[in-house]
Protein backbone atom coordinates (compact mmCIF):
# COMPACT_ATOMS: atom_id res chain seq x y z
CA UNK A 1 0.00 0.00 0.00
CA UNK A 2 1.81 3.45 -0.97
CA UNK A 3 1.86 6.37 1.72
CA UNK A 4 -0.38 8.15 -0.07
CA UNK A 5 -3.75 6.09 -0.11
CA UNK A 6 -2.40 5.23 3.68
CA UNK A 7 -3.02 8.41 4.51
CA UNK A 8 -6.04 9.73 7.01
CA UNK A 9 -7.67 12.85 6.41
CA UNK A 10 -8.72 15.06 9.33
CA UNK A 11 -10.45 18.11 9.91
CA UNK A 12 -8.41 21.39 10.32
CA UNK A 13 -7.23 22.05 13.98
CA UNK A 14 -10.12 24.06 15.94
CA UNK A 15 -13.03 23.16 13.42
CA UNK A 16 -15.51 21.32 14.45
CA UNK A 17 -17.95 18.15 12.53
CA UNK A 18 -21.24 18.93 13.72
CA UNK A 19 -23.02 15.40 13.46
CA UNK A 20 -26.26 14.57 13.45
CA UNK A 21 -27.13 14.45 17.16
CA UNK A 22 -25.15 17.41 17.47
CA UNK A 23 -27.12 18.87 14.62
CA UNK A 24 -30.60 17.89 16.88
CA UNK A 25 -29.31 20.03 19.42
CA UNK A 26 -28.06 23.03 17.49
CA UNK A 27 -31.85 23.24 15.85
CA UNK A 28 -33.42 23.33 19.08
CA UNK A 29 -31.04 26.57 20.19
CA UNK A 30 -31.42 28.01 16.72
CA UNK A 31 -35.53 27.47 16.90
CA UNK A 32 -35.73 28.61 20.26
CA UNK A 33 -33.76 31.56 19.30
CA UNK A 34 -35.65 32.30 16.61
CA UNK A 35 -39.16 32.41 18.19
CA UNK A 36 -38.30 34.28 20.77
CA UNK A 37 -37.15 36.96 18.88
CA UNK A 38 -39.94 36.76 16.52
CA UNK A 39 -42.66 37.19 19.90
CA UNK A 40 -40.42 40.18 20.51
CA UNK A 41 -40.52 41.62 16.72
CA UNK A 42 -37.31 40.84 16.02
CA UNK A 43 -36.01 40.76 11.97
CA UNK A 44 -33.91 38.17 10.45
CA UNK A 45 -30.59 39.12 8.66
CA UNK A 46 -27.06 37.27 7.85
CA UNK A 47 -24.83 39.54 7.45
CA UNK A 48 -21.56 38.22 4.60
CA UNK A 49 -19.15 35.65 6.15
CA UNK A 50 -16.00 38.03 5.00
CA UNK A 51 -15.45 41.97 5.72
CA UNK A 52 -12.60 44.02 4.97
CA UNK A 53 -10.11 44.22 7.56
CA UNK A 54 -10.50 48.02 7.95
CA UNK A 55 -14.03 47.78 9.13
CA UNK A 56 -11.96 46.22 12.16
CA UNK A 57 -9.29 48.47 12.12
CA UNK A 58 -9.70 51.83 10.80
CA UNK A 59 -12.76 52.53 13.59
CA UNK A 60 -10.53 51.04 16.85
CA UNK A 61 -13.52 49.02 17.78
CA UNK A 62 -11.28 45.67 18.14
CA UNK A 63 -8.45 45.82 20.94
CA UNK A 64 -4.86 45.42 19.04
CA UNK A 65 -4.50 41.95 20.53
CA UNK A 66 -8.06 40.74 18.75
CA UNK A 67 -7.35 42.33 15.15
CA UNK A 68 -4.17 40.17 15.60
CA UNK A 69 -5.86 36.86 15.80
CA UNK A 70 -8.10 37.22 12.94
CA UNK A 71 -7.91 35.26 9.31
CA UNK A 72 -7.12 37.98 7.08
CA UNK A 73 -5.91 37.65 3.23
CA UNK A 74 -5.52 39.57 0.18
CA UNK A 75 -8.66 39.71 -2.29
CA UNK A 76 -7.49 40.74 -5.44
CA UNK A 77 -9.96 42.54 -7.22
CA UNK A 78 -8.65 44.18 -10.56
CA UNK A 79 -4.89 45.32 -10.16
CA UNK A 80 -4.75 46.07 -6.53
CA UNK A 81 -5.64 43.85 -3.72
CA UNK A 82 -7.64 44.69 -0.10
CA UNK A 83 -7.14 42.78 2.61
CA UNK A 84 -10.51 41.25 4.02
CA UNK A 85 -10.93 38.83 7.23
CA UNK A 86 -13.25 36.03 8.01
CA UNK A 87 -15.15 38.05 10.52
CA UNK A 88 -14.16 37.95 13.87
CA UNK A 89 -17.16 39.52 15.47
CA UNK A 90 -20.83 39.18 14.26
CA UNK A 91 -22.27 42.76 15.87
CA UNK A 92 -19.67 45.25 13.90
CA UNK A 93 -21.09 43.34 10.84
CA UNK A 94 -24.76 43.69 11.50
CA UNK A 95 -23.70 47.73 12.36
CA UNK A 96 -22.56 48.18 9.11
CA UNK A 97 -25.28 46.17 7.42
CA UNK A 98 -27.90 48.82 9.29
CA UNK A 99 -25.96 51.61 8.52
CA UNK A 100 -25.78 50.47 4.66
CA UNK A 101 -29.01 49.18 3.96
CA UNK A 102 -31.56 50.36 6.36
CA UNK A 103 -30.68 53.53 8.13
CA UNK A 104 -31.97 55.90 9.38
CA UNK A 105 -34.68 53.44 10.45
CA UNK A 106 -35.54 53.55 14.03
CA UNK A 107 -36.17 51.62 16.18
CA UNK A 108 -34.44 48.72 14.17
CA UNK A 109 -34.93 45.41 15.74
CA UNK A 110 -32.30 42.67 14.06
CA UNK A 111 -31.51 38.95 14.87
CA UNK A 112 -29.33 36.67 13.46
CA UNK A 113 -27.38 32.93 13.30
CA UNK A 114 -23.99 33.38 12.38
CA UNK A 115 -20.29 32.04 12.91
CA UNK A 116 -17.38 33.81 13.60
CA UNK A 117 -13.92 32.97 13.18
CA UNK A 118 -10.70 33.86 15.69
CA UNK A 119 -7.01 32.28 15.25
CA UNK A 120 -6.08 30.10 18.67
CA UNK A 121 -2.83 28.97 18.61
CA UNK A 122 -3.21 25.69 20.37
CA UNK A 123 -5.59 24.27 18.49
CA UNK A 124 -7.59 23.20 21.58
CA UNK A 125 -10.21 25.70 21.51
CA UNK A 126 -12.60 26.50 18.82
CA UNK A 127 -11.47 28.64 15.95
CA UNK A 128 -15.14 28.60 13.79
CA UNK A 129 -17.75 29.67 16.78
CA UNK A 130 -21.55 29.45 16.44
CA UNK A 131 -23.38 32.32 17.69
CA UNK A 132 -27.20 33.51 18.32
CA UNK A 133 -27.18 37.37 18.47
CA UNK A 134 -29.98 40.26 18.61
CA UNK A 135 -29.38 43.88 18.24
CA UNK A 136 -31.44 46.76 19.43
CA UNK A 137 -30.86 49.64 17.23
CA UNK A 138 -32.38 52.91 18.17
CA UNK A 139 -34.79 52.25 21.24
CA UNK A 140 -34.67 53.98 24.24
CA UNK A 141 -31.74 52.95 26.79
CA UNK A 142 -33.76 51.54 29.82
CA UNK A 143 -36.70 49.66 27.55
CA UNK A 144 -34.24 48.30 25.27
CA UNK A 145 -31.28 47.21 28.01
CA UNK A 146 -34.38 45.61 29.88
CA UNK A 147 -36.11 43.76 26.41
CA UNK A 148 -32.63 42.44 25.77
CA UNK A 149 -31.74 40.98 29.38
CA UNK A 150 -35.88 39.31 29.15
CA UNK A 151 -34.77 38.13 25.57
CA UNK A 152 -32.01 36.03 26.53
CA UNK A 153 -33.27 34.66 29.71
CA UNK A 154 -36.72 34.14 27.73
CA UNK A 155 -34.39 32.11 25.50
CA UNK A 156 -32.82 30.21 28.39
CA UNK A 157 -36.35 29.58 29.82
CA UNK A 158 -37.44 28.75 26.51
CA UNK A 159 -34.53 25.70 26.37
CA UNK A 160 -35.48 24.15 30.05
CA UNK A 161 -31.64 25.16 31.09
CA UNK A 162 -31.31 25.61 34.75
CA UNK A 163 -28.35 27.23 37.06
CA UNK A 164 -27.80 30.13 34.10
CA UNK A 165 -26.01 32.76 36.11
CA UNK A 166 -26.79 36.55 34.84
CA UNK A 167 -24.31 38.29 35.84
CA UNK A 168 -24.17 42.65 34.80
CA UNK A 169 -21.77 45.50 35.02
CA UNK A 170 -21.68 48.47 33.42
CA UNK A 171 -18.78 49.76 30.72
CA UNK A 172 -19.08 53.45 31.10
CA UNK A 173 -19.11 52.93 34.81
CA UNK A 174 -15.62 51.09 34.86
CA UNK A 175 -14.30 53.49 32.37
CA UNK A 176 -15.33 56.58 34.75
CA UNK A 177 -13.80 53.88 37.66
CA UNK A 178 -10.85 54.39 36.04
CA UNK A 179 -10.92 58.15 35.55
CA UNK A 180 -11.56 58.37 39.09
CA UNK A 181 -7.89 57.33 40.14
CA UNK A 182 -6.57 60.63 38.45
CA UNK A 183 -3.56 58.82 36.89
CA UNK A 184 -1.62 60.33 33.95
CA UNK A 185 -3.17 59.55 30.53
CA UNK A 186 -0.50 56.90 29.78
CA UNK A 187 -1.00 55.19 32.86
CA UNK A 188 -5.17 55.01 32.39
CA UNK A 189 -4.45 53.71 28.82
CA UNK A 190 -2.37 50.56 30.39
CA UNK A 191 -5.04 50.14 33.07
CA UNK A 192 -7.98 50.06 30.68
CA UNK A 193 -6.05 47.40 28.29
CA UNK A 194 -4.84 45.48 31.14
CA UNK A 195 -8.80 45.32 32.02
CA UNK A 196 -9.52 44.50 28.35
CA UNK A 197 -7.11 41.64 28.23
CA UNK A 198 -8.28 40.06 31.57
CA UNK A 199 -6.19 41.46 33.97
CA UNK A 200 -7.36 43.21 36.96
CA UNK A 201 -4.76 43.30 39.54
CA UNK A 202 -3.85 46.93 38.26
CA UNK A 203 -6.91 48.20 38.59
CA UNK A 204 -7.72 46.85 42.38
CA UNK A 205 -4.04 47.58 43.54
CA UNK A 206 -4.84 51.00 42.19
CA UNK A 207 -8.17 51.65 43.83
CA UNK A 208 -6.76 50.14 47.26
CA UNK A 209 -4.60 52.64 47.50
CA UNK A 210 -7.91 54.98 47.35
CA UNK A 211 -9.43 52.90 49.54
CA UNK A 212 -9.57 55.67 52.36
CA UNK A 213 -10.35 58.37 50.00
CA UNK A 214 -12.77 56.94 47.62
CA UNK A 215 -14.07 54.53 49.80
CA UNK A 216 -17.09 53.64 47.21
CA UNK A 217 -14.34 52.35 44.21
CA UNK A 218 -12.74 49.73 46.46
CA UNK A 219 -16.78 48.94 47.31
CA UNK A 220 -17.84 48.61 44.00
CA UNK A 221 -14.93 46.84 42.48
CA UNK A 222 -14.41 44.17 45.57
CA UNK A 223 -18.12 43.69 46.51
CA UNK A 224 -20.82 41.86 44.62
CA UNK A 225 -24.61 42.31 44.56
CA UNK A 226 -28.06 41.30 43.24
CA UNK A 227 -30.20 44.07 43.18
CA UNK A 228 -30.31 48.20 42.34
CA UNK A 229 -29.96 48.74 46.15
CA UNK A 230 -26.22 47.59 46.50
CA UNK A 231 -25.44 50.39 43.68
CA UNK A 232 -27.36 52.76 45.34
CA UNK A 233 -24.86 51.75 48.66
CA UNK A 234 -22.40 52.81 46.16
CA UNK A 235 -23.80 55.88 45.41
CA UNK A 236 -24.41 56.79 49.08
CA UNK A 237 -20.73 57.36 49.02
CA UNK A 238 -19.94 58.95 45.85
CA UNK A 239 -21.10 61.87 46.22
CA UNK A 240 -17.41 63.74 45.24
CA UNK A 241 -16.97 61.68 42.29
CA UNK A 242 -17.16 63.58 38.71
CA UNK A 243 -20.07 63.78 37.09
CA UNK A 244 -19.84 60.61 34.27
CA UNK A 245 -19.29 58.61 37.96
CA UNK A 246 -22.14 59.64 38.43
CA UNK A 247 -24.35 59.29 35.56
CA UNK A 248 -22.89 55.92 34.65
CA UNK A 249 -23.95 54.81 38.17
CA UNK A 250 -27.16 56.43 37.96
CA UNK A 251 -27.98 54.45 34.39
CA UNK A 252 -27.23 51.18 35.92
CA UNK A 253 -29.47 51.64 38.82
CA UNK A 254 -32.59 53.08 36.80
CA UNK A 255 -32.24 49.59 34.59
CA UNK A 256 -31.66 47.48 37.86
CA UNK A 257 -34.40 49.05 39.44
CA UNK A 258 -36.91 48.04 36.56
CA UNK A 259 -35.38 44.19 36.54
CA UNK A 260 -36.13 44.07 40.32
CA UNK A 261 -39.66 45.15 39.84
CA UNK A 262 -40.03 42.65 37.20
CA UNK A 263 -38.47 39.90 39.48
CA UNK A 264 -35.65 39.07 37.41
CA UNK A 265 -32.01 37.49 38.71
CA UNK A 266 -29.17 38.30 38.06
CA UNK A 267 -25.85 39.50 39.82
CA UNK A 268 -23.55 42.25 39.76
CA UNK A 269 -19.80 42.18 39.26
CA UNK A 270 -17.98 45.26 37.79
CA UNK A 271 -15.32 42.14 37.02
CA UNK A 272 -17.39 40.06 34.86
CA UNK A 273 -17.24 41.38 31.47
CA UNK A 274 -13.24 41.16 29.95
CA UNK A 275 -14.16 42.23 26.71
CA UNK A 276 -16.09 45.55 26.62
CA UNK A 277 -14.12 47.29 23.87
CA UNK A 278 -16.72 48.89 21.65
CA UNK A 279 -19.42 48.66 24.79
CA UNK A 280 -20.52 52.15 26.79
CA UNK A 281 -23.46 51.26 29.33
CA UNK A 282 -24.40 48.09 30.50
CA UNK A 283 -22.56 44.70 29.95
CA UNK A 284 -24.18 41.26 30.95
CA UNK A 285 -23.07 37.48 30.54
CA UNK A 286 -24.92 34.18 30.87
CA UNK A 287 -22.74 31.48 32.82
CA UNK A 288 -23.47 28.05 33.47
CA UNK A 289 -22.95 26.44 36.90
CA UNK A 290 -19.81 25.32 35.86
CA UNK A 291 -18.77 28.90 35.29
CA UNK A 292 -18.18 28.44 31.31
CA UNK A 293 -19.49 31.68 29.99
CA UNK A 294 -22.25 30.84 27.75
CA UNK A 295 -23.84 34.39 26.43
CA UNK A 296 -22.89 38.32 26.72
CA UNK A 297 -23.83 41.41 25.22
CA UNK A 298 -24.19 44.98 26.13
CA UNK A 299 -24.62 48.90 25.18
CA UNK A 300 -22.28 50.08 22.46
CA UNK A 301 -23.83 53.66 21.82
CA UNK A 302 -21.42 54.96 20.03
CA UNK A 303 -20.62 52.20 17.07
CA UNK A 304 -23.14 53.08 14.46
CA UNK A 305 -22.20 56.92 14.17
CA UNK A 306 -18.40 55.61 13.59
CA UNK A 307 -20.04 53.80 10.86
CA UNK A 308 -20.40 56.65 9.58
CA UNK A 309 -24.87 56.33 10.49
CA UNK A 310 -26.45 58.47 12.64
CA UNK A 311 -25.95 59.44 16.24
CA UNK A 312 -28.37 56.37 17.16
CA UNK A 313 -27.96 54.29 20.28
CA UNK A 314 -27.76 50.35 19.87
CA UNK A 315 -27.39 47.33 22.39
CA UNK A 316 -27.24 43.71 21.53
CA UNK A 317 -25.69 40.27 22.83
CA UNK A 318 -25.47 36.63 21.48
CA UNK A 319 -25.72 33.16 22.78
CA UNK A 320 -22.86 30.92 22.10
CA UNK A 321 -24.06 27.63 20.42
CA UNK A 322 -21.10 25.67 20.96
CA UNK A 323 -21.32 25.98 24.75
CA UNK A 324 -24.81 25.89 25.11
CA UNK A 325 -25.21 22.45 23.17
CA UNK A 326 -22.96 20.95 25.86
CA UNK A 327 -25.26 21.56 28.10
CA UNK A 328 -28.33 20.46 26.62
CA UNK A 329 -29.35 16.45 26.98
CA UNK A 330 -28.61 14.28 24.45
CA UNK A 331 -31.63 13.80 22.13
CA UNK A 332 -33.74 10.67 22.49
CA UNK A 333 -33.42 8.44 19.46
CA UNK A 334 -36.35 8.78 17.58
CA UNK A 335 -38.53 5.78 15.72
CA UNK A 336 -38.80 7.03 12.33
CA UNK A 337 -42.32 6.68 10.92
CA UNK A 338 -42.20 4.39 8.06
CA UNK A 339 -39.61 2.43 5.71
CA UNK A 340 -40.50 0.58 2.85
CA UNK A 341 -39.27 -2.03 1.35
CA UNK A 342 -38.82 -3.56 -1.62
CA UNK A 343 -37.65 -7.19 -1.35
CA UNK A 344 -37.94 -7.52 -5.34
CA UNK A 345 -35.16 -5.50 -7.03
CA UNK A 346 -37.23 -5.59 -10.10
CA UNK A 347 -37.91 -2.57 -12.50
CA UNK A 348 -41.87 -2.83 -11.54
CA UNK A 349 -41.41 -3.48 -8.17
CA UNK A 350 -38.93 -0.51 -7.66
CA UNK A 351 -41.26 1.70 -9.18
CA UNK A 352 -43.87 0.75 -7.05
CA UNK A 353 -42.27 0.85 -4.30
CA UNK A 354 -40.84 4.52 -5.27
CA UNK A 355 -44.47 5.02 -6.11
CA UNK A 356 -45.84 4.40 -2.39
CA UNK A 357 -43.02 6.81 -0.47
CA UNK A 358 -44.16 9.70 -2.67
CA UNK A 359 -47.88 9.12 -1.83
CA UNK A 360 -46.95 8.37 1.72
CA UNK A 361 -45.01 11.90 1.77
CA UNK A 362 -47.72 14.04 -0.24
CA UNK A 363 -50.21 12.71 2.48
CA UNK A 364 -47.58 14.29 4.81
CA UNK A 365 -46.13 11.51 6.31
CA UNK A 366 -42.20 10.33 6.73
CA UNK A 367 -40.39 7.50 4.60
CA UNK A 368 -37.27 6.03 3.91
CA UNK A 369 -37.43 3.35 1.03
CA UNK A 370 -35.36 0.04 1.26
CA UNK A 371 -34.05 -2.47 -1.08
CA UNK A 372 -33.60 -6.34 0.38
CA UNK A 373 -33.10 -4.45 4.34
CA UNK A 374 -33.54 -7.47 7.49
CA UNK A 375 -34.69 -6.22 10.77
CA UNK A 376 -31.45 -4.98 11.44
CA UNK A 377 -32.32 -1.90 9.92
CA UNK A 378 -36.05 -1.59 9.91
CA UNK A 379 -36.22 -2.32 13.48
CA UNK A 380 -35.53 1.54 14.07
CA UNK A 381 -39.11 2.44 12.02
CA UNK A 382 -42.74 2.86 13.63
CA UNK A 383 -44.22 0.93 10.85
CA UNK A 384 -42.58 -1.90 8.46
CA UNK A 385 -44.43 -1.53 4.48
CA UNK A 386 -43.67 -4.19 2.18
CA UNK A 387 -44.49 -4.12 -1.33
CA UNK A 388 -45.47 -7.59 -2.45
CA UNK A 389 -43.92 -8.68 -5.99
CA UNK A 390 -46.96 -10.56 -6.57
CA UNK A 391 -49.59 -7.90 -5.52
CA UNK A 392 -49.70 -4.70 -7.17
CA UNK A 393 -52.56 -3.76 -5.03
CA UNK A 394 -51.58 -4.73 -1.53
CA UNK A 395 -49.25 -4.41 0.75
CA UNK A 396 -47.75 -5.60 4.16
CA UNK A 397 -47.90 -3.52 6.74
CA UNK A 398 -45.85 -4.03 9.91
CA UNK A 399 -46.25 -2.53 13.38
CA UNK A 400 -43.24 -2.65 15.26
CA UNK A 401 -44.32 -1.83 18.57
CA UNK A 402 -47.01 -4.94 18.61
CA UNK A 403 -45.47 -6.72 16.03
CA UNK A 404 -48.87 -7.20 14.43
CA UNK A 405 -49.04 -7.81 10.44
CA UNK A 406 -52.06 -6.55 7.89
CA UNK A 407 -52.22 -7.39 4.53
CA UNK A 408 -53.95 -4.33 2.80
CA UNK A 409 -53.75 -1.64 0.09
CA UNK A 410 -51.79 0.93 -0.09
CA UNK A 411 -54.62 3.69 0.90
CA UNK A 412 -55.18 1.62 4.01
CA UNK A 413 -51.91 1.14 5.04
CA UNK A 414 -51.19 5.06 4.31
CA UNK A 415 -53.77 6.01 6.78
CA UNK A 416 -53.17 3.69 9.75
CA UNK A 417 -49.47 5.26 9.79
CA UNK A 418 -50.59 8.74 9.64
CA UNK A 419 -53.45 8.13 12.34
């Protein structure tokens, strides 16, 4: 045997074969996605799977270490070349596909099922990521930061998945965190991308050393709560801090207030979103109770005017279909409704047995036709139809639950399967 034909081909590293019970499962999401946004008047779009890079770049809405991990390559188009990337990021697409096709309509409610790809250099982690997202274009701040928090847990709800944490924080409120400290510029840039890269110890070794000062930073950044009245603890205390302290602080509690009237969970943690580079109010993730993080969106008012759109206000998140299949039971293997078979190879016999599936399926039923199958296979179908080579007007009709055998025509047997 040469090397070559020895060889076994393999999927690339951090792709992923969805299979058909995997398939079962990413339906489900995608369906319960999709009708929940639909009850909420949500449109469908799907925005193109490659963007040029600059979309990316030129507007600073990806943090330097995220442009670098994108699939980017040259598409030559006449004599000169631009380089476009396998998108990275579904909401900066669907910004730019309401800025170019449907502003200035307002309020624009959009959904979509798209992937997204982002370089890993293990291998170990997925590069090609599944994601359910919904974006709020346009609607007022409280009404639409409150619709998207019901839309995702309605979406949870919607699944039967229990022990989703919702955790919240607010991005304008940890930038203004930040300004608080009055550091020099340089060292409030480092903070913020430590922040954006994960990394928090800067930030809490800086607001510890405020700690007798600015008593409510060190609160808010080491303390966690579930409802508007630990932020209102907060701002108790703040009452020297600048003004976009202030506000920011003031946003969050008018849209926790509203989700404790309407009896909603959820927790706050100034620490829970990493990546809030293009966000500006409030930031929320879903995580399951083994702490994977399995949704997040938030407020990101000022990314369709640097689309060059209007000064409108937008919020949106996604749920992310690769960790939410995990944790969704494996589906039940199904009986299929009917096979057919055909024990005769024959011309006639294979046309009547061809014949029979199509009426079965026009009368809106399910088949799978058979040539010369044992019980090894049909044993897996509801109902067992034979066509008999010496009948061309009746049939056997097998149910595999009682085991029980008709002889009878094809009309017959087409109704006692569908009943």
């Amino acid at each position: 045997m040469s090397t070559q034909s020895a060889l076994t081909h393999q999927k690339c590293r951090g792709m992923r074969d969805w299979l058909p019970a995997d398939m079962v499962r990413f339906r489900r999401i995608e369906d319960a996605f999709r009708e929940g946004c639909v009850a909420y008047g949500y449109e469908e779009v799907k925005p193109p799977t490659i963007e040029y890079l600059q979309l990316f770049t030129a507007l600073g809405t990806l943090t330097p270490a995220m442009v670098g991990r994108v699939y980017s390559f040259l598409d030559w188009d006449g004599w000169t070349g631009e380089r476009v990337v396998l998108r990275p990021d579904s909401t900066i697409p669907v910004a730019r596909l309401y800025v170019e096709n449907l502003s200035p309509r307002v309020p624009c409610r959009l959904f979509y099922v798209t992937n997204s790809f982002v370089f890993e250099e293990t291998g170990s982690k997925q590069r090609e990521r599944w994601q359910c997202g919904a974006e709020f274009i346009g609607g007022a701040a409280v009404v639409a930061d409150v619709e998207l928090v019901q839309l995702a847990q309605d979406v949870i709800a919607r699944l039967g998945l229990d022990g989703i944490r919702f955790q919240m924080c607010h991005a304008g409120l940890l930038k203004a965190m930040i300004e608080e400290l009055d550091l020099e510029l340089s060292a409030r840039q480092r903070l913020v991308e430590s922040v954006l890269e994960g990394d928090w110890q800067g930030l809490r070794q800086a607001v510890d050393s405020m700690a007798e000062t600015k008593r409510y930073l060190s609160l808010l950044l080491h303390l966690q709560g579930n409802s508007a009245g630990y932020l209102a603890n907060v701002k108790s205390l703040s009452s020297g801090a600048r003004p976009e302290f202030c506000s920011a602080l003031d946003q969050f509690i008018e849209v926790t207030t509203v989700l404790d009237d309407l009896e909603y969970k959820y927790e706050i943690d100034i620490t829970a979103v990493r990546t809030f580079e293009y966000y500006t109010g409030l930031c929320f993730q879903l995580v399951s109770g083994a702490g994977d993080k399995v949704g997040g969106g938030g407020r990101y008012d000022d990314l369709i005017p640097l689309m060059g759109g209007p000064d409108t206000s937008a919020c949106g998140f996604a749920l992310y279909m690769d960790q939410l299949i995990g944790l969704l039971a494996a589906p039940q293997q199904v009986t299929r409704d009917v096979v057919i078979v055909c024990d005769d190879a024959s011309p006639s016999s294979l046309c009547r047995t061809l014949a029979a599936a199509r009426e079965l399926r026009a009368a809106g039923g399910r088949a799978v036709v058979a040539i010369r199958r044992g019980a090894d296979f049909t044993s897996q179908f509801r109902w067992i139809l034979r066509v008999k080579p010496e009948s061309t007007d009746t049939v056997l009709l097998t149910d595999s639950e009682t085991r029980a055998q008709k002889a009878c025509s094809l009309a017959e047997a087409i109704k006692r399967t569908l009943a």
